[in-house]
PDB file of N, CA and C in Angstrom:
ATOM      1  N   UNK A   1      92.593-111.165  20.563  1.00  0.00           N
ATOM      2  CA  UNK A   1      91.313-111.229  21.258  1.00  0.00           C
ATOM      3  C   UNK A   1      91.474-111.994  22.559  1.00  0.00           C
ATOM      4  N   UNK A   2      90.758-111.532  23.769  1.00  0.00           N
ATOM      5  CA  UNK A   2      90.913-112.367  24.614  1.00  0.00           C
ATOM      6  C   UNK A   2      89.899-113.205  24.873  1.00  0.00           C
ATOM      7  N   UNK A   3      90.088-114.137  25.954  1.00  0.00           N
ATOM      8  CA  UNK A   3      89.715-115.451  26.082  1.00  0.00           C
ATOM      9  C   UNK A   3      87.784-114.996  26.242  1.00  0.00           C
ATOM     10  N   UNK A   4      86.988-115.592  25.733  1.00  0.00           N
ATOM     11  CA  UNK A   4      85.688-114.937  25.635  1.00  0.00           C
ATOM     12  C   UNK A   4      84.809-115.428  27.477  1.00  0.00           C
ATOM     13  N   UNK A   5      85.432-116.749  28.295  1.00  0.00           N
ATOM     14  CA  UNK A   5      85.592-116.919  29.520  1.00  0.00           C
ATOM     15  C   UNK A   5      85.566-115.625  30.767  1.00  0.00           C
ATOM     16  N   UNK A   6      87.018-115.408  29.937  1.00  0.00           N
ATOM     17  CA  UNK A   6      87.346-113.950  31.435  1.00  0.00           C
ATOM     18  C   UNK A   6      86.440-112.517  30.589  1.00  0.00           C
ATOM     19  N   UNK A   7      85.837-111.985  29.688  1.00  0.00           N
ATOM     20  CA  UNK A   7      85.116-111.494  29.390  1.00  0.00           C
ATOM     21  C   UNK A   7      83.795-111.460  29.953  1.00  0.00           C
ATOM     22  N   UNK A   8      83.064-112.972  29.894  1.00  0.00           N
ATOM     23  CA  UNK A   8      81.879-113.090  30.812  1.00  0.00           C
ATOM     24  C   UNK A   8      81.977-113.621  32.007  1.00  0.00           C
ATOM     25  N   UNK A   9      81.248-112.952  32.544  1.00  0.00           N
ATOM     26  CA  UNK A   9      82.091-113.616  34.190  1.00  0.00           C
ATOM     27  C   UNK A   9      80.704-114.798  34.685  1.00  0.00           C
ATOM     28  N   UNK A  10      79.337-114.017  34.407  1.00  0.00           N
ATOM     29  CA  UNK A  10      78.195-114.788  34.882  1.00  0.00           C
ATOM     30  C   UNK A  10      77.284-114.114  34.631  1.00  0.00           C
ATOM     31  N   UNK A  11      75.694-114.653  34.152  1.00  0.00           N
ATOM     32  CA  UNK A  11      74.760-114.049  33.798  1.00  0.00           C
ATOM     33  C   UNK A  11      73.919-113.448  35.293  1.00  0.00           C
ATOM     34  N   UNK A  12      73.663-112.733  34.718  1.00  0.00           N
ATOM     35  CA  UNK A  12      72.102-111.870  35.765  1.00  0.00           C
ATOM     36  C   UNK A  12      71.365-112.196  36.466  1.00  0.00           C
ATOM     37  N   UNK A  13      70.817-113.060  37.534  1.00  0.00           N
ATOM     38  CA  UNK A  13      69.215-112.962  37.313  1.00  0.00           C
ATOM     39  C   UNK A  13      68.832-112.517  38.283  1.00  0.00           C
ATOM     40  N   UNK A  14      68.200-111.182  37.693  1.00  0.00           N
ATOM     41  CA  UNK A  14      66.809-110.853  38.923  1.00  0.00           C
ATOM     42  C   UNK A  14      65.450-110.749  38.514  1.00  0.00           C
ATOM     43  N   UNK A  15      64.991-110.266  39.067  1.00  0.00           N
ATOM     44  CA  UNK A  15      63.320-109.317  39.113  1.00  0.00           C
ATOM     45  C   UNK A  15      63.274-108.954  37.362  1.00  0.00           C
ATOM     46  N   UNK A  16      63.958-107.842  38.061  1.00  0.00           N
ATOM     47  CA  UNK A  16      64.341-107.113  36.640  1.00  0.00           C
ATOM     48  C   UNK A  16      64.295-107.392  34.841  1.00  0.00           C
ATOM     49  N   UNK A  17      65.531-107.863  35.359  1.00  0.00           N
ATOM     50  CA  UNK A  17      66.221-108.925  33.916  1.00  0.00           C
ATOM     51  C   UNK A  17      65.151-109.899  33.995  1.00  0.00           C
ATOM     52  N   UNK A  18      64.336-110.623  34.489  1.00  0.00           N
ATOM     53  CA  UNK A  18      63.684-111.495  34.145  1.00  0.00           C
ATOM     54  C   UNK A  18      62.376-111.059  33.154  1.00  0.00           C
ATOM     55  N   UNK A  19      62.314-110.034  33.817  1.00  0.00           N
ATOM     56  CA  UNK A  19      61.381-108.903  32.892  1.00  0.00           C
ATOM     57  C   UNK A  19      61.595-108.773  31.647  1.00  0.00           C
ATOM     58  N   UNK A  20      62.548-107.621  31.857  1.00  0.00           N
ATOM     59  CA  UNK A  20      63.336-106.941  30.357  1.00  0.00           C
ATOM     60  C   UNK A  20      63.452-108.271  29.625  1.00  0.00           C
ATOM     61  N   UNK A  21      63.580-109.436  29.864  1.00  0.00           N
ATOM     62  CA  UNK A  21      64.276-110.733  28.896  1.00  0.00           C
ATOM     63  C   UNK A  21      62.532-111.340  28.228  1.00  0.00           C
ATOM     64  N   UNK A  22      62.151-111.362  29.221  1.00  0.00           N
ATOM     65  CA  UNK A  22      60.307-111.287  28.302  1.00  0.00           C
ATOM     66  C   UNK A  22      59.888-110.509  27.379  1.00  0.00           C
ATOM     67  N   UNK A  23      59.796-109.593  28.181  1.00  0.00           N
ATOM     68  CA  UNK A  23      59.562-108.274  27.542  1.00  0.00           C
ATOM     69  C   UNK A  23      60.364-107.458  26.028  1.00  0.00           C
ATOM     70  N   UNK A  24      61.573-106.885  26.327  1.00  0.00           N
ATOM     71  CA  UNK A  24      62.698-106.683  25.540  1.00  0.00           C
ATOM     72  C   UNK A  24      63.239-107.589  24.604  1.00  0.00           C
ATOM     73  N   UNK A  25      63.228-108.864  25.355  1.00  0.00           N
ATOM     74  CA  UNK A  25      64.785-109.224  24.442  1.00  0.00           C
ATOM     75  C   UNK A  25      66.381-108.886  25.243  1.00  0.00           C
ATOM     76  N   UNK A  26      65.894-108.689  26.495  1.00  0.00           N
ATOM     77  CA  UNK A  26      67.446-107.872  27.023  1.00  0.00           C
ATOM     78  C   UNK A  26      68.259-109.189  28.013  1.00  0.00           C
ATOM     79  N   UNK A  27      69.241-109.255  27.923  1.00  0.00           N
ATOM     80  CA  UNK A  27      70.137-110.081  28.872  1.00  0.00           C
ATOM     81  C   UNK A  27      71.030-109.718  29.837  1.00  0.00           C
ATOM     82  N   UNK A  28      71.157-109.479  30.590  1.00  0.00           N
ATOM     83  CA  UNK A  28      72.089-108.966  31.679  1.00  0.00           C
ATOM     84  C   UNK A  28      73.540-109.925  32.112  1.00  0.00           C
ATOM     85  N   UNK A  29      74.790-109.396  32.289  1.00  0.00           N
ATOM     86  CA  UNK A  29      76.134-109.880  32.174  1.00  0.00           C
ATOM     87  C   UNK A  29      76.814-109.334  33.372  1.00  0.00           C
ATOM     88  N   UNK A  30      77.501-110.245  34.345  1.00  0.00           N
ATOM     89  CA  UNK A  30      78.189-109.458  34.779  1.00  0.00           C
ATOM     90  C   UNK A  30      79.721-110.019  33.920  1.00  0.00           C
ATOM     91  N   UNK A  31      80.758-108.832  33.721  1.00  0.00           N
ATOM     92  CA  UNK A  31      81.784-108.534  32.441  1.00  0.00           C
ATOM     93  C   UNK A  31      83.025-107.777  33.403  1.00  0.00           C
ATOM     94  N   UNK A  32      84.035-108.170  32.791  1.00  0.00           N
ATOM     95  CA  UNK A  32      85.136-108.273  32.969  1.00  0.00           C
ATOM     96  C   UNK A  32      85.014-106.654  32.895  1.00  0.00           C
ATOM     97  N   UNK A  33      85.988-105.942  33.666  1.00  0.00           N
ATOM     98  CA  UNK A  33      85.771-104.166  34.293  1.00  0.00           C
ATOM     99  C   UNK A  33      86.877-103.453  33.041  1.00  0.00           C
ATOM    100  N   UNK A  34      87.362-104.232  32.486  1.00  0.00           N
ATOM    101  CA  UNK A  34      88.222-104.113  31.014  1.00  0.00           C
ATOM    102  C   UNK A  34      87.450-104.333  29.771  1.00  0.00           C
ATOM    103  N   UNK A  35      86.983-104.919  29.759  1.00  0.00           N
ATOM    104  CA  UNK A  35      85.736-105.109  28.434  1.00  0.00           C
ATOM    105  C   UNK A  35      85.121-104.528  27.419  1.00  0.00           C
ATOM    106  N   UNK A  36      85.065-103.803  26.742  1.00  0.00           N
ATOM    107  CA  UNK A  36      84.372-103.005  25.766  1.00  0.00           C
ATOM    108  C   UNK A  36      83.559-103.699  24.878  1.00  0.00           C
ATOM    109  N   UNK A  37      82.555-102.773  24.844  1.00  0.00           N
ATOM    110  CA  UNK A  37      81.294-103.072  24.154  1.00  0.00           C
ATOM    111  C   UNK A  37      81.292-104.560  22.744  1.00  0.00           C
ATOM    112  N   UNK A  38      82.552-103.761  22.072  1.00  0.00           N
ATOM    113  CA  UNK A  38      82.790-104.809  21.159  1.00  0.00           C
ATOM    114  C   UNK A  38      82.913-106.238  21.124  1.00  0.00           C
ATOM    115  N   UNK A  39      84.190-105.807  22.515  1.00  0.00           N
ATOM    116  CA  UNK A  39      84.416-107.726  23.253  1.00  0.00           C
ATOM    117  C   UNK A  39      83.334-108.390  23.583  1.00  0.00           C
ATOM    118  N   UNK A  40      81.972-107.901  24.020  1.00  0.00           N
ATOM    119  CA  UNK A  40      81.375-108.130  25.111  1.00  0.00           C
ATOM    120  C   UNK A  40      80.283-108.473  23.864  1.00  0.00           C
ATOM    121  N   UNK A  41      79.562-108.073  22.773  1.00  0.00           N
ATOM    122  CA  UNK A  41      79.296-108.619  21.727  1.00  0.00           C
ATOM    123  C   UNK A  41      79.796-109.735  20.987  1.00  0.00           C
ATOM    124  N   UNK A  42      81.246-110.243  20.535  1.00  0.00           N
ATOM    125  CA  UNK A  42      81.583-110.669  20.213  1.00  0.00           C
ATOM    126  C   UNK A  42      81.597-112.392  21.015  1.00  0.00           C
ATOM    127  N   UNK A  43      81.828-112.033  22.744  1.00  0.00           N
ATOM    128  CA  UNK A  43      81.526-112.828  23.000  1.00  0.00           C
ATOM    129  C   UNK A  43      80.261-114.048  23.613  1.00  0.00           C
ATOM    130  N   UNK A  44      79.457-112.960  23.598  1.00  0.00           N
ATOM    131  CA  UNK A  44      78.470-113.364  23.708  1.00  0.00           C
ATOM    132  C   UNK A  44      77.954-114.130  22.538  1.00  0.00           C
ATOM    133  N   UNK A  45      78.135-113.412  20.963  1.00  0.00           N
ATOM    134  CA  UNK A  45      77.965-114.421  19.875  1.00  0.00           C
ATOM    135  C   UNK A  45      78.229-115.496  20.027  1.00  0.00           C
ATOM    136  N   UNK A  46      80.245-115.335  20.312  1.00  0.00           N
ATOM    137  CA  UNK A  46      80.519-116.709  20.120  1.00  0.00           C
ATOM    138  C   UNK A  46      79.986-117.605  21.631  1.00  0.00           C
ATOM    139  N   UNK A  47      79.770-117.657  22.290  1.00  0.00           N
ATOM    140  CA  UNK A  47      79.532-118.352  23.552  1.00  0.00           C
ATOM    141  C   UNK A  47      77.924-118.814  23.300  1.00  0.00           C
ATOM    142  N   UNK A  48      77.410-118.089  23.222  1.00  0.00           N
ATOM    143  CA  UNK A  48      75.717-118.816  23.062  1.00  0.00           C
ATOM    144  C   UNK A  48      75.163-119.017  21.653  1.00  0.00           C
ATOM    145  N   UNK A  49      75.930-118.454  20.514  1.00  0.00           N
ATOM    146  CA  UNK A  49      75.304-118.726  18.777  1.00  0.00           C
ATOM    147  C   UNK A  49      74.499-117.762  18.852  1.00  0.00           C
ATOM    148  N   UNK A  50      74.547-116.601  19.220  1.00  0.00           N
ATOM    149  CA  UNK A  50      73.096-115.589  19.174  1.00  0.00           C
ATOM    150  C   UNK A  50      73.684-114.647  17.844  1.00  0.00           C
ATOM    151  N   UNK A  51      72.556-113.605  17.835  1.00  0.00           N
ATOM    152  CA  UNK A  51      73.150-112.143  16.749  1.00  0.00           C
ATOM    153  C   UNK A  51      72.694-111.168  17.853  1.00  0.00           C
ATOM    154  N   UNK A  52      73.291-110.377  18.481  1.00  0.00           N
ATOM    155  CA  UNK A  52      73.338-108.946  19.422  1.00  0.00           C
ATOM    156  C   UNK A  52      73.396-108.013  18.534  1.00  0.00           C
ATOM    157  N   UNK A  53      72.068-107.407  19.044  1.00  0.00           N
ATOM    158  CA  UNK A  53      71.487-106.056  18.737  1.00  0.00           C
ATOM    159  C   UNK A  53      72.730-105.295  18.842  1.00  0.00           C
ATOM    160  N   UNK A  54      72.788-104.641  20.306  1.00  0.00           N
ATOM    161  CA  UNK A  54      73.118-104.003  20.815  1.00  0.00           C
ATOM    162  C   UNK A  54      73.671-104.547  22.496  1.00  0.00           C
ATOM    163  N   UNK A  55      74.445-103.651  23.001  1.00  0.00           N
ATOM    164  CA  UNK A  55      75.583-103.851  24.067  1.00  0.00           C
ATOM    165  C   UNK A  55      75.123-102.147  24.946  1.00  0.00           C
ATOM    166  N   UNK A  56      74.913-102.635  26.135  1.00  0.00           N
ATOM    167  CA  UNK A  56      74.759-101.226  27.090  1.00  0.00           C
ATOM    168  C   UNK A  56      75.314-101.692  27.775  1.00  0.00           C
ATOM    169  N   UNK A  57      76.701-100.382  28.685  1.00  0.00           N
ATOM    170  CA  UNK A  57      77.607-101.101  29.598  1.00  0.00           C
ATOM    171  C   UNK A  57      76.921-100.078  30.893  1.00  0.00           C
ATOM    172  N   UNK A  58      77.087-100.519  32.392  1.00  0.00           N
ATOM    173  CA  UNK A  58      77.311 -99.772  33.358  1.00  0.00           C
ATOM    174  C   UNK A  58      78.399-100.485  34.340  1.00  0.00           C
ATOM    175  N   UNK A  59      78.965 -99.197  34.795  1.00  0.00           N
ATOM    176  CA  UNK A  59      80.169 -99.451  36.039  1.00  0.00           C
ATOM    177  C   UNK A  59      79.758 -99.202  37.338  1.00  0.00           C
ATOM    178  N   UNK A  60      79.841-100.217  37.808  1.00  0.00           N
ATOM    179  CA  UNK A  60      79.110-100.152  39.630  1.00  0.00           C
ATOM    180  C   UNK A  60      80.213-100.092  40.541  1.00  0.00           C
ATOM    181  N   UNK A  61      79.915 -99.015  41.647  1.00  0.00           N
ATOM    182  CA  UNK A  61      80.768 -99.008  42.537  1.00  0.00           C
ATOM    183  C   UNK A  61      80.512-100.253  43.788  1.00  0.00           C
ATOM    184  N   UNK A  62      81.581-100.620  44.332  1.00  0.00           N
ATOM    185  CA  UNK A  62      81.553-101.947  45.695  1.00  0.00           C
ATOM    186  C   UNK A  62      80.751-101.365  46.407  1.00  0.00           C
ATOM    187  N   UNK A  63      79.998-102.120  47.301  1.00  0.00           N
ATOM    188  CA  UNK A  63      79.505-101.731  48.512  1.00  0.00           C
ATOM    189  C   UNK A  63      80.509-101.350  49.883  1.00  0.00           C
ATOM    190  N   UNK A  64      79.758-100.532  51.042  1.00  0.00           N
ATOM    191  CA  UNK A  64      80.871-100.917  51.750  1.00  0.00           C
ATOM    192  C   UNK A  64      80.512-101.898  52.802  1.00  0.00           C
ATOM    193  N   UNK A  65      81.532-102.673  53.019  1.00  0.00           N
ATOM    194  CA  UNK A  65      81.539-104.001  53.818  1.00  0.00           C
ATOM    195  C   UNK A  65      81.578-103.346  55.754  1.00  0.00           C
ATOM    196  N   UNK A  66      80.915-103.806  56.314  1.00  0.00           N
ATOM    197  CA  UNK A  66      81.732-103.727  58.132  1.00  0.00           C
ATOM    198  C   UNK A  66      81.493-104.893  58.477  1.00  0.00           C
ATOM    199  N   UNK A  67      82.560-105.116  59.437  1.00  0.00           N
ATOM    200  CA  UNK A  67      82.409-106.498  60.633  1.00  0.00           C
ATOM    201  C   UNK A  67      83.217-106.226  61.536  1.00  0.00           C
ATOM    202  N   UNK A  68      82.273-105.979  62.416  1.00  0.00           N
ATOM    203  CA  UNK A  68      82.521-105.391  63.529  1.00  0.00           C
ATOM    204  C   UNK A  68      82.705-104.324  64.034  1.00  0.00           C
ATOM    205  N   UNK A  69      83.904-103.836  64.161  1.00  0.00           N
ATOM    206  CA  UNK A  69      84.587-102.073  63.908  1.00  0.00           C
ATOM    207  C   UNK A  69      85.240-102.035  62.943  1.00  0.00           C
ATOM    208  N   UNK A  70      85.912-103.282  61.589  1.00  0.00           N
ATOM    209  CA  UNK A  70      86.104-103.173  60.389  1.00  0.00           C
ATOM    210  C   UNK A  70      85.711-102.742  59.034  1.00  0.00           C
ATOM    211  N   UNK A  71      86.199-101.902  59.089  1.00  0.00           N
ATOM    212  CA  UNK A  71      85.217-101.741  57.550  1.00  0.00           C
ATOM    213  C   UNK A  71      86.020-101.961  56.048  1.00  0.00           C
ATOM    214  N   UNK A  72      85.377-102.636  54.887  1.00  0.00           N
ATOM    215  CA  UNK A  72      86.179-102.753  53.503  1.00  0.00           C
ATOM    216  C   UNK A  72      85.182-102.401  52.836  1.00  0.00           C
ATOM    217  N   UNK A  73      85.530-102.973  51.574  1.00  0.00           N
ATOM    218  CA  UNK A  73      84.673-102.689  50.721  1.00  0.00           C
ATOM    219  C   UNK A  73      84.628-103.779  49.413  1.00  0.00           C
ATOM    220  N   UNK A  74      83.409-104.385  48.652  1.00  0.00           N
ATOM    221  CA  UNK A  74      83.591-104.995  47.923  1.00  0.00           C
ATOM    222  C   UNK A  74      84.134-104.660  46.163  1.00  0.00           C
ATOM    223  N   UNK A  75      84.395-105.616  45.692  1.00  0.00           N
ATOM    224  CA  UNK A  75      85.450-104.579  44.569  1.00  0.00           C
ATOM    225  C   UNK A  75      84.275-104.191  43.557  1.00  0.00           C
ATOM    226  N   UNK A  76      84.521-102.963  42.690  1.00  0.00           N
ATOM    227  CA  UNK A  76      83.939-102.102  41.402  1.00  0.00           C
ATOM    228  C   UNK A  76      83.795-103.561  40.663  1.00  0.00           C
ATOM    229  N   UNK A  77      82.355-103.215  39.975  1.00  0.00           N
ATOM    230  CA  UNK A  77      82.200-104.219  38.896  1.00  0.00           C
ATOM    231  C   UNK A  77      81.246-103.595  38.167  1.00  0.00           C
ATOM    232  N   UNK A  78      80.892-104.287  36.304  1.00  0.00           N
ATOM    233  CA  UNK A  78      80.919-103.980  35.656  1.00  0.00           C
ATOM    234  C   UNK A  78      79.697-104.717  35.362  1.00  0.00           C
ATOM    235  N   UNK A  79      78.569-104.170  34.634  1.00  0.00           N
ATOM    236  CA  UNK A  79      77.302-104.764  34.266  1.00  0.00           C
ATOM    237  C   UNK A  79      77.029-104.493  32.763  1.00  0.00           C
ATOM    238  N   UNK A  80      76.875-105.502  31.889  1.00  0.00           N
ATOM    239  CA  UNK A  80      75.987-105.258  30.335  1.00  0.00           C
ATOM    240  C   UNK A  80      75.117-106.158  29.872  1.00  0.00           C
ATOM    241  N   UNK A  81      74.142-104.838  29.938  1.00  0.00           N
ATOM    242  CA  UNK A  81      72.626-105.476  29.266  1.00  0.00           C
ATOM    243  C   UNK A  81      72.668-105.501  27.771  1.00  0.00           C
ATOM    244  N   UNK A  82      72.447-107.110  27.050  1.00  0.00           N
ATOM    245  CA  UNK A  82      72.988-107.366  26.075  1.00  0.00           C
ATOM    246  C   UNK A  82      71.523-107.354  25.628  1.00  0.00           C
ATOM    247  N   UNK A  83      71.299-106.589  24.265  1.00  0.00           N
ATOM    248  CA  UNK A  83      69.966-106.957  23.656  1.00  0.00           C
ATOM    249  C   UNK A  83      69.819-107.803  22.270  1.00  0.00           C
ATOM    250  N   UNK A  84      69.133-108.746  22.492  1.00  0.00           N
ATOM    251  CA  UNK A  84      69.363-109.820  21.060  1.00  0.00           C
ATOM    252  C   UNK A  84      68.276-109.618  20.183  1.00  0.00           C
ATOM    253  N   UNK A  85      68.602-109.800  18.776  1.00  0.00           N
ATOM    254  CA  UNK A  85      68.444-109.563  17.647  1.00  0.00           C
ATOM    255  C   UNK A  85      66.761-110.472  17.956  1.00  0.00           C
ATOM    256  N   UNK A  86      65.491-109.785  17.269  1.00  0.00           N
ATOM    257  CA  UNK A  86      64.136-110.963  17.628  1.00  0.00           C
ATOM    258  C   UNK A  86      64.154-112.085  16.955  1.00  0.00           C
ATOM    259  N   UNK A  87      64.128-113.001  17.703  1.00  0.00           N
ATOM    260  CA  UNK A  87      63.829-114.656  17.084  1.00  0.00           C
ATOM    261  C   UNK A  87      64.873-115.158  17.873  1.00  0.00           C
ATOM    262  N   UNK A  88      66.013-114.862  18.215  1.00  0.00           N
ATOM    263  CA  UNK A  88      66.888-114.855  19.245  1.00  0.00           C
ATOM    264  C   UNK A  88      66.834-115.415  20.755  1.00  0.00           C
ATOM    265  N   UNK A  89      67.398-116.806  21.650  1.00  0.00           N
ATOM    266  CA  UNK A  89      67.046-116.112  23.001  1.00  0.00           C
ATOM    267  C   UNK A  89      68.238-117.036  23.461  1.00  0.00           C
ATOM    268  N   UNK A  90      68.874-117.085  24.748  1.00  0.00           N
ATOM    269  CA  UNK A  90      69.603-117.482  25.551  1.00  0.00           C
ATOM    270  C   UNK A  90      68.645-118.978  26.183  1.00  0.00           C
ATOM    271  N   UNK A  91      69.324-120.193  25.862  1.00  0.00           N
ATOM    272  CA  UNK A  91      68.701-121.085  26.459  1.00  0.00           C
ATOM    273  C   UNK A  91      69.198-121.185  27.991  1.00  0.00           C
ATOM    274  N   UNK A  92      70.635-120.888  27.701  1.00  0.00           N
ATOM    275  CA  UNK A  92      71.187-121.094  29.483  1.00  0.00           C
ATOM    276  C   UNK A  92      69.927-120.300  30.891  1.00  0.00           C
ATOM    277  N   UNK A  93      69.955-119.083  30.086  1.00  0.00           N
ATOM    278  CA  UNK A  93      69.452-118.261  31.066  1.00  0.00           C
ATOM    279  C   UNK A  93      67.325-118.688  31.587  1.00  0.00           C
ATOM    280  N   UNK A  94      66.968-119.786  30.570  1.00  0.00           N
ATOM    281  CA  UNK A  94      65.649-119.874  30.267  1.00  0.00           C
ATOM    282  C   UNK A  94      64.982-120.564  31.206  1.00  0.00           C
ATOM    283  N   UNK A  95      65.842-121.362  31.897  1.00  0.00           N
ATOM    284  CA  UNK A  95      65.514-122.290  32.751  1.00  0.00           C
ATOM    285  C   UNK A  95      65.217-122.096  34.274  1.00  0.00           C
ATOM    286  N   UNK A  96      66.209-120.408  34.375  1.00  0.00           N
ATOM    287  CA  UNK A  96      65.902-119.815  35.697  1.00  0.00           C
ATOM    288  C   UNK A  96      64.204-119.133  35.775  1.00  0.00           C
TER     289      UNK A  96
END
């Protein structure tokens, strides 16, 4: 198993997710672009003491970057909306 750290990279917060997390029960992750559903459950258990419903992954493409007449691009990353079991909630995220 790997390190449950490089799995979660940093929680969510927008508009959105602030919603769905009232509303739902849903948590938003940004997750390591290797990750599978399983890992990404597992660590979330172990990292906050929760029980996860369920795990929804999406893969986002970079934006593209310019400066100046340069152009790049920022790198592919990986988003999962984690939904927790009711009675359940993330204290880290509660405070935002």
């Amino acid at each position: 198993m790997r390190d449950i750290y490089r799995i979660i990279k940093r929680p969510l917060i927008t508009e959105r997710g602030t919603h769905l997390k009232d509303q739902q029960n849903k948590y938003f992750f940004e997750v390591a672009r290797s990750a599978n559903k399983v890992e990404i459950k597992r660590a979330v258990e172990s990292l906050f003491h929760v029980h996860v419903a369920s795990v929804h992954t999406i893969s986002l493409k970079g934006k593209e970057k310019k400066v100046g007449r340069f152009v790049g691009r920022a790198p592919d990353w990986k988003k999962a909306v984690v939904t927790l079991k009711p009675g359940d909630s993330i204290e880290f995220v509660e405070g935002a």
